[in-house]
Protein backbone atom coordinates (compact mmCIF):
# COMPACT_ATOMS: atom_id res chain seq x y z
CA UNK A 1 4.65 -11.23 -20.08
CA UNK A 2 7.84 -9.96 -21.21
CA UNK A 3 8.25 -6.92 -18.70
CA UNK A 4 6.45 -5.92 -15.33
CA UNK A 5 3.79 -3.62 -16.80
CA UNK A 6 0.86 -2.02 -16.16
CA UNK A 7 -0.14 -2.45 -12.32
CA UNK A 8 -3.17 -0.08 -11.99
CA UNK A 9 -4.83 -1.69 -9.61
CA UNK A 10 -3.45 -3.83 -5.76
CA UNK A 11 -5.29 -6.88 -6.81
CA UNK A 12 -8.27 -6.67 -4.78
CA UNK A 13 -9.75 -4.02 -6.63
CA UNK A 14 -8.06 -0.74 -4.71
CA UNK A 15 -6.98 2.04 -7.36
CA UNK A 16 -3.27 2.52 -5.90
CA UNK A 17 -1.26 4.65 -8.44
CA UNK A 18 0.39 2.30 -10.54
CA UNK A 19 3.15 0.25 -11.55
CA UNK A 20 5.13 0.68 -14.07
CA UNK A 21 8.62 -1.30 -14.87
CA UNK A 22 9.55 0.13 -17.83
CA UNK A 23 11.30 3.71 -18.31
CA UNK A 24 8.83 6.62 -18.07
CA UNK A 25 9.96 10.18 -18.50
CA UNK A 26 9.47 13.39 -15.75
CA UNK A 27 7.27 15.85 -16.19
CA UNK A 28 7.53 18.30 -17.98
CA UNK A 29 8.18 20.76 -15.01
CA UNK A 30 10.93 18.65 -13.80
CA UNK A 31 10.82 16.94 -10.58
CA UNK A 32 10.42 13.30 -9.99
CA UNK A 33 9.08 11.17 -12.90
CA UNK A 34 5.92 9.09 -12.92
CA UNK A 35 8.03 5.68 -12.58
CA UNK A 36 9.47 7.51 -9.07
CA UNK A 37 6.05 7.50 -8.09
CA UNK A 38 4.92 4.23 -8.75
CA UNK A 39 4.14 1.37 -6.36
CA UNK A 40 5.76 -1.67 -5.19
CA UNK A 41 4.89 -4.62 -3.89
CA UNK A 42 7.40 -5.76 -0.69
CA UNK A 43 7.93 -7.79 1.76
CA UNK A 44 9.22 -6.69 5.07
CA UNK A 45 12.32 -8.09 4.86
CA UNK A 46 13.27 -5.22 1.70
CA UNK A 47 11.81 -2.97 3.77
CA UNK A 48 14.27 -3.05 6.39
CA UNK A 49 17.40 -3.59 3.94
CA UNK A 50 16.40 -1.00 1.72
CA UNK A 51 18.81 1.30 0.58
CA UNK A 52 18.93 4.65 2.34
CA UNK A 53 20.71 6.86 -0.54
CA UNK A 54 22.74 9.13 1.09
CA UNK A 55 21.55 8.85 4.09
CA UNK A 56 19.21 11.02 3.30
CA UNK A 57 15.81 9.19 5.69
CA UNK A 58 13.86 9.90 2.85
CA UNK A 59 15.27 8.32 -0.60
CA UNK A 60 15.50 4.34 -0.32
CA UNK A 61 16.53 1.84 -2.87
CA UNK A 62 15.15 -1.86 -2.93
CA UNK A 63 16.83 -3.92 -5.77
CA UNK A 64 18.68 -0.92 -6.85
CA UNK A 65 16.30 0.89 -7.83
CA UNK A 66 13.81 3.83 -6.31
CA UNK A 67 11.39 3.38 -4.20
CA UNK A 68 8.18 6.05 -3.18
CA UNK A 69 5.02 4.17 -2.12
CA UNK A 70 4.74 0.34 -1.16
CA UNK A 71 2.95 -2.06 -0.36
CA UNK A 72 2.72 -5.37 1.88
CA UNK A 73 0.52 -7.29 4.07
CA UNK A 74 1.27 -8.63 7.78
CA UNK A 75 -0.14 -9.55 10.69
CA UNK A 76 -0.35 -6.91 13.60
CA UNK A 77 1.60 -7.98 16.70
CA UNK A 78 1.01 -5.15 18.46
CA UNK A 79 -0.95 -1.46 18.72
CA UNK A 80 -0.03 1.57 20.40
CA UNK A 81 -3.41 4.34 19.87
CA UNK A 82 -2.86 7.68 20.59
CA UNK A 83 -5.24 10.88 19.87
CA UNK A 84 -3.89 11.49 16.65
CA UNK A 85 -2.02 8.42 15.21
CA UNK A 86 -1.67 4.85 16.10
CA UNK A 87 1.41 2.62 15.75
CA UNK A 88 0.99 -0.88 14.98
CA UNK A 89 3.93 -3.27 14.49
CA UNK A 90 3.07 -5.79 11.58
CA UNK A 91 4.70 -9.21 10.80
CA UNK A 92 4.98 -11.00 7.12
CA UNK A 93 6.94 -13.49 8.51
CA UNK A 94 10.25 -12.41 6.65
CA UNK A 95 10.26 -9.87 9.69
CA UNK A 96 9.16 -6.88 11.78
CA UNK A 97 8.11 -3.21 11.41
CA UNK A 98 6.46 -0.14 12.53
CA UNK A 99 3.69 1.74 10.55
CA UNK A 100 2.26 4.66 11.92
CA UNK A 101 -1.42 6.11 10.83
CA UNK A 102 -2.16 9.67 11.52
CA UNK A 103 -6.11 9.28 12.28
CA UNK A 104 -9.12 11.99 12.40
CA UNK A 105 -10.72 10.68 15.71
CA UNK A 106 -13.90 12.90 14.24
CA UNK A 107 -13.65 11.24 11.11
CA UNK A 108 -16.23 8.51 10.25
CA UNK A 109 -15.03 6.52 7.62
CA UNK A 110 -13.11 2.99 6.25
CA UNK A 111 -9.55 4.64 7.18
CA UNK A 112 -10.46 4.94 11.15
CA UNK A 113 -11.76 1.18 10.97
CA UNK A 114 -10.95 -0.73 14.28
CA UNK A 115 -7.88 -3.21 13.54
CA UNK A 116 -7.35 -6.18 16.45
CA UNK A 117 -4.10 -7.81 16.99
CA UNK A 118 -3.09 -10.40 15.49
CA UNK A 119 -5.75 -9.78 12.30
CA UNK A 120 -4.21 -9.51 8.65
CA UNK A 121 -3.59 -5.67 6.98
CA UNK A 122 -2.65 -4.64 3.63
CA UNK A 123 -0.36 -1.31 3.98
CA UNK A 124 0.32 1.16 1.40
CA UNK A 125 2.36 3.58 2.34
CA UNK A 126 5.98 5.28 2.58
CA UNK A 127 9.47 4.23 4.06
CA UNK A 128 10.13 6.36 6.23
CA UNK A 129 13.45 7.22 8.66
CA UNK A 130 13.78 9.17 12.48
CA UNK A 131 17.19 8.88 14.09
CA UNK A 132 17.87 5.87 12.30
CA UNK A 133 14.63 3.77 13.04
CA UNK A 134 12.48 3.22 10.40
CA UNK A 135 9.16 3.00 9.92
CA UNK A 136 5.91 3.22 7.59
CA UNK A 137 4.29 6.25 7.37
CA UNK A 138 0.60 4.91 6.34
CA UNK A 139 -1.66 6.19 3.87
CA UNK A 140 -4.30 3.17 4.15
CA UNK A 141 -4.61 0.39 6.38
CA UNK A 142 -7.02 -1.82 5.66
CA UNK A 143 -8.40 -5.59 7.25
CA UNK A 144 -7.35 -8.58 4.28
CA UNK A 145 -10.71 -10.44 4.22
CA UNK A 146 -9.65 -13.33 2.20
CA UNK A 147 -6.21 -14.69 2.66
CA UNK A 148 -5.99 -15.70 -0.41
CA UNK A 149 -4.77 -11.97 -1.14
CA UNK A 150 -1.78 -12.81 1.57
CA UNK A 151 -0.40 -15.72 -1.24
CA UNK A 152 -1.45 -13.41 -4.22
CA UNK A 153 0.79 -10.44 -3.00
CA UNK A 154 3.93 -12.78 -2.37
CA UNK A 155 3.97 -13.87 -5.79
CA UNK A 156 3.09 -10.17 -6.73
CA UNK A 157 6.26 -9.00 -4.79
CA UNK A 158 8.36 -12.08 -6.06
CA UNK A 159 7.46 -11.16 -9.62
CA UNK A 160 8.47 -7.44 -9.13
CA UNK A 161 12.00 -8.50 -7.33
CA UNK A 162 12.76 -10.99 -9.63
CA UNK A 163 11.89 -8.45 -12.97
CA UNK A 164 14.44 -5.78 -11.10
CA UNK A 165 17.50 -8.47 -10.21
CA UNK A 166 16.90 -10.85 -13.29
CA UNK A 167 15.31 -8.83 -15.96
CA UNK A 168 12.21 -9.71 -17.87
CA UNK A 169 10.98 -13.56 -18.17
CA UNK A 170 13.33 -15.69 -19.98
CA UNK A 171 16.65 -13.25 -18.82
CA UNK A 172 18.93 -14.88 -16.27
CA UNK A 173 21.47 -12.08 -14.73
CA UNK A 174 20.38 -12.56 -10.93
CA UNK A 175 22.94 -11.87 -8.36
CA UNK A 176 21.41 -14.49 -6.31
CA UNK A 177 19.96 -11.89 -3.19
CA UNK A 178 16.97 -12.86 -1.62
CA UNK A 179 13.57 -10.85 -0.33
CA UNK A 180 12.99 -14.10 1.96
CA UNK A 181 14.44 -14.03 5.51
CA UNK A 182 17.42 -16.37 4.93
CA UNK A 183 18.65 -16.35 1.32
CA UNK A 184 16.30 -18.73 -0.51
CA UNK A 185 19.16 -20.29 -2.50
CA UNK A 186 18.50 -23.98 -1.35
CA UNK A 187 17.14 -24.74 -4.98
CA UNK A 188 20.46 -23.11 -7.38
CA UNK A 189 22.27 -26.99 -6.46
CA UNK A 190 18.61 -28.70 -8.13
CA UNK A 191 17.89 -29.97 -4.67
CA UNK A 192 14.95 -27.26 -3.56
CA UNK A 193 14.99 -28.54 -0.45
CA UNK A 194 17.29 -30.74 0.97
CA UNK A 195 20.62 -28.59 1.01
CA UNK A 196 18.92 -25.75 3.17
CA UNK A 197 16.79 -28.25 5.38
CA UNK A 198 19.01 -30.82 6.34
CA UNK A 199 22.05 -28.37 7.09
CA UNK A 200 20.17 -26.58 9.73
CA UNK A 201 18.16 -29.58 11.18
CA UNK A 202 21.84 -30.49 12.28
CA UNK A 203 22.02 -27.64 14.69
CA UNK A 204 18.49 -28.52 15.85
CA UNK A 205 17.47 -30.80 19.02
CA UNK A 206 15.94 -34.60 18.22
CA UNK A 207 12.82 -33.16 19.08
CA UNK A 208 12.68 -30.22 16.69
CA UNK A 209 13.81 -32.59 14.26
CA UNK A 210 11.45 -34.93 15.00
CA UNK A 211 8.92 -32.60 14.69
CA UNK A 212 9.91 -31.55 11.49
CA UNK A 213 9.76 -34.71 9.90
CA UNK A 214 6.15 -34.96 10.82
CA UNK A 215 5.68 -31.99 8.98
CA UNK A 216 7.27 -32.70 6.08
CA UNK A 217 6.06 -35.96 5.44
CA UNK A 218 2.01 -35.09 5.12
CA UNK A 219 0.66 -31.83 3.74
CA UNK A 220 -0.88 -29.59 6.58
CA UNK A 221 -3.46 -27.86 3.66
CA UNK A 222 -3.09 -23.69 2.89
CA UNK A 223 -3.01 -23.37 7.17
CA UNK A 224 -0.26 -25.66 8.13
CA UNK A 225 -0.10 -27.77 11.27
CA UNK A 226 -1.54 -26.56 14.59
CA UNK A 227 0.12 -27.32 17.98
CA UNK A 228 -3.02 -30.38 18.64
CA UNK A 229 -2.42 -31.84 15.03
CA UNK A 230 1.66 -31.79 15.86
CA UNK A 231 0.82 -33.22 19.45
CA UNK A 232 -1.17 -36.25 17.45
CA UNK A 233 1.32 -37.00 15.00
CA UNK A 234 4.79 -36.89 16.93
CA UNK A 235 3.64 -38.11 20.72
CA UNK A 236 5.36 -34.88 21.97
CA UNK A 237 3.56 -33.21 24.40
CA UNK A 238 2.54 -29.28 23.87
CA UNK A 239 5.13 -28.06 25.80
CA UNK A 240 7.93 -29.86 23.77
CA UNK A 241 6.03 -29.36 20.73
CA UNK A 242 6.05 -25.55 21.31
CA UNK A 243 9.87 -25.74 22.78
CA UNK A 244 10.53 -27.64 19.37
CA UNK A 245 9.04 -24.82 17.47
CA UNK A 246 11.04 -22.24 18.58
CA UNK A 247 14.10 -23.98 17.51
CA UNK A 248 12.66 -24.38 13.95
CA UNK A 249 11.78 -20.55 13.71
CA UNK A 250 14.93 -19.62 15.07
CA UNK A 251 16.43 -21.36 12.04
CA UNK A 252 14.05 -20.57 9.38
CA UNK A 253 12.47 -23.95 8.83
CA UNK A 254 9.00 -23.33 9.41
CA UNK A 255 6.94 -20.11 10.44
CA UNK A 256 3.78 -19.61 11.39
CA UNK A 257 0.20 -18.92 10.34
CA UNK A 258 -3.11 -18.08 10.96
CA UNK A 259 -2.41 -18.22 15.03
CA UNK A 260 0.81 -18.86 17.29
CA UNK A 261 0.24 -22.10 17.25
CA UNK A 262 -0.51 -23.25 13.89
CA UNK A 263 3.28 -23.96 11.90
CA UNK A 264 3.90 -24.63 8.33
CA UNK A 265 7.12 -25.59 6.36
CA UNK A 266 9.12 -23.23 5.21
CA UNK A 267 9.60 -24.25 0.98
CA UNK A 268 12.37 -22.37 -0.73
């Protein structure tokens, strides 16, 4: 695939607009061309460092380049319902945001579908900006029933930040900037993991490191390691297991999930 083309469809079979990388002209009334209109997949983390051109709340810029509608999937963390809307704030892991959903409370259909904490939601929608807080104004939110969409849309988002700062396959003009919470440039010295991991272990206690190491050493499967499986391998007990844990998020190491308690190591 020699350019980011034709994205008609969000890979689970929702018709979302399309995606198109290459140039597309306006229409013929002026205005804003299809390719403003398009849809990108995000993580949370571009989200929140998008470019607000001119400070306008509106117009935002991920990768240089325009942004309308988007797409991501997190976990919710929290929900605030009101008569009219409700606010959830969703987690990918690379961070934290609010997306509000204007709901029909007499309306019975998939867009008013109950959505629990801590469940799994794909978001399209638009970046929004009041008194310098952003948030997601929501057009669908709908329940990810197979997680294997939650891996599918990071490499879909990869692919579609690395066409925009490297160019199509085969081009190399990156400026090295990551959509991943701390850089991601552990592999541009050929070791992919040992620079990033063994710098910040440093910083971290014996027992976080300990912990670690019982991590890296077996693979924890597509969920990772929960707290009982950590508690087996290390001899910690929960509490230090879960005290250990907190240092390792804090520094970007590992991250969590299907619960709170289940961890897995953070590969750059």
């Amino acid at each position: 695939m020699s350019a980011y083309t034709e994205f008609n469809k969000t890979g689970y079979g929702d018709d979302a607009g399309g995606f198109m990388a290459g140039s597309q002209s306006g229409s013929q009334g002026g205005g804003k061309s299809y390719q403003d209109e398009s849809l990108r997949p995000v993580t949370i983390k571009q989200i929140v460092e998008a470019e607000d051109v001119a400070g306008s709340g509106s117009d935002f810029k991920i990768d240089g380049h325009p942004i309308s509608q988007l797409t991501f999937i997190g976990q919710i963390r929290s929900v605030n319902e009101q008569p009219t809307n409700a606010t959830y704030r969703i987690d990918d892991g690379t961070g934290q945001i609010e997306v509000k959903k204007w709901t029909d409370p007499e309306a019975k259909d998939d867009n008013n579908v109950k959505l629990e904490v801590d469940s799994f939601v794909r978001v399209f929608g638009r970046l929004k900006s009041f008194h310098n807080k952003r948030h997601v104004g929501a057009h669908v939110l709908r329940p990810v029933t197979d997680f294997n969409e939650v891996n599918y849309h990071t490499l879909e988002a990869t692919y579609a930040h690395l066409f925009y700062t490297r160019g199509p396959a085969g081009q190399q003009n990156g400026n090295g900037d990551s959509m991943f919470v701390d850089g991601g440039n552990g592999a541009s010295n050929g070791n992919m993991n040992g620079g990033q991991h063994s710098g910040k272990l440093t910083q971290c206690s014996p027992a976080a490191r300990r912990m670690f190491q019982a991590m890296s050493s077996t693979s924890g499967g597509a969920e990772g390691f929960h707290l009982q499986t950590v508690t087996g391998q290390t001899g910690m007990s929960a509490r230090e297991v879960i005290d250990a844990a907190d240092e390792l998020l804090g520094q970007g190491l590992i991250y969590t999930t299907v619960d709170d308690e289940t961890w897995a190591v953070l590969e750059y």
